[in-house]
C-alpha atoms as a PDB file:
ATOM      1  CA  UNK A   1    -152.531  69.614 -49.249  1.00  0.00           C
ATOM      2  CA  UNK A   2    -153.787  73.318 -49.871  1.00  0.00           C
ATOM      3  CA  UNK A   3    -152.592  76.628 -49.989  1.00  0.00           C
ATOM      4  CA  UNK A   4    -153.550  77.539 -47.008  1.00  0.00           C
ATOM      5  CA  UNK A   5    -152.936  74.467 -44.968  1.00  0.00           C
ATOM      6  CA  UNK A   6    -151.932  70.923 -44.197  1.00  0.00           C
ATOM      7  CA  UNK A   7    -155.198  68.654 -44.136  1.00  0.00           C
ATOM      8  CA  UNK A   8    -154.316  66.608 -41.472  1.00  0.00           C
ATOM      9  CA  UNK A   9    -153.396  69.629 -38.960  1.00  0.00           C
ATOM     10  CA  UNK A  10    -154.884  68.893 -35.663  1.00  0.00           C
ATOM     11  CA  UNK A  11    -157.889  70.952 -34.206  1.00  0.00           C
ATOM     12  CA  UNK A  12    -156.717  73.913 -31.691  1.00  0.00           C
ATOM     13  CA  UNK A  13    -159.733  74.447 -29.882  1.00  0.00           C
ATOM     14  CA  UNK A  14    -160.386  72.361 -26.311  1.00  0.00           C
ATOM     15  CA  UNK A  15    -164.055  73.370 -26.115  1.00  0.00           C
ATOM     16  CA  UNK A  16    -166.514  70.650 -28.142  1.00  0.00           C
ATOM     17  CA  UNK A  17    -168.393  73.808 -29.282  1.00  0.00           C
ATOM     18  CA  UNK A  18    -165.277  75.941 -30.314  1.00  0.00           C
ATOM     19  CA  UNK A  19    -164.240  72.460 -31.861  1.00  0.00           C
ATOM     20  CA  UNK A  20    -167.517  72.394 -34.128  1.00  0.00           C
ATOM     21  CA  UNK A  21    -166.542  76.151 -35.003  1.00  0.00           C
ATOM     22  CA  UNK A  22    -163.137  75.461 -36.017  1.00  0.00           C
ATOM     23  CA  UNK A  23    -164.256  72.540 -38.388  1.00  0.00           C
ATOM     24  CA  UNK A  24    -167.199  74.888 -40.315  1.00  0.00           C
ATOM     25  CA  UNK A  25    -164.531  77.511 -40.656  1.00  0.00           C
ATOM     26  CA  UNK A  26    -162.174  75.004 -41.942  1.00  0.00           C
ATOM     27  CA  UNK A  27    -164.772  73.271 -44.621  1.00  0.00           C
ATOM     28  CA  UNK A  28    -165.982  76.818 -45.650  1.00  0.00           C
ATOM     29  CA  UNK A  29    -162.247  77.665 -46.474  1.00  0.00           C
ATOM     30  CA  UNK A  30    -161.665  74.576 -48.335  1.00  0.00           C
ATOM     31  CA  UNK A  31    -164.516  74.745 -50.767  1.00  0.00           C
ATOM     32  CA  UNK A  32    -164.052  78.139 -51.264  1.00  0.00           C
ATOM     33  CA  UNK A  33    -160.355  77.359 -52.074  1.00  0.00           C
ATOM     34  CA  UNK A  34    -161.555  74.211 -54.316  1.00  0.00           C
ATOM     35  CA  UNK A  35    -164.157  76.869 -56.131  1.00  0.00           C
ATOM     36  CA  UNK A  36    -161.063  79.233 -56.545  1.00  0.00           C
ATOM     37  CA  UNK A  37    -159.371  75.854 -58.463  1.00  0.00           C
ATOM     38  CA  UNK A  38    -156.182  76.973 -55.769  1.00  0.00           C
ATOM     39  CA  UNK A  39    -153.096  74.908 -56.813  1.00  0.00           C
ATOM     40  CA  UNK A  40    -151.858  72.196 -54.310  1.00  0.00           C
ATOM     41  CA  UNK A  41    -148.906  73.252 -52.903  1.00  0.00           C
ATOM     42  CA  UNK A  42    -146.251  70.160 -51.332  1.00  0.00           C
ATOM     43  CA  UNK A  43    -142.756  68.958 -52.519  1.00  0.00           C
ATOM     44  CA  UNK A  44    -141.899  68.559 -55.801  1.00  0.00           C
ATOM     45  CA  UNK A  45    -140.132  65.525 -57.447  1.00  0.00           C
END
């Protein structure tokens, strides 16, 4: 998991193109969150 989300969250958009969209945003957040070094966030113990 991430800070900003759970990885396995299923895609919104109905559209194939919108779905395409979605998935870039998604990657670009990621690295910039693994560039960041962002602390995975989940349960503890």
């Amino acid at each position: 998991m991430n800070c900003l989300q759970k990885p396995r969250e299923k895609i919104k958009a109905k559209a194939f193109e919108r779905q395409v969209v979605e998935l870039n945003v998604r990657a670009a957040i990621w690295n910039r969150l693994t560039q960041l070094d962002c602390p995975n966030s989940g349960a503890v113990g």
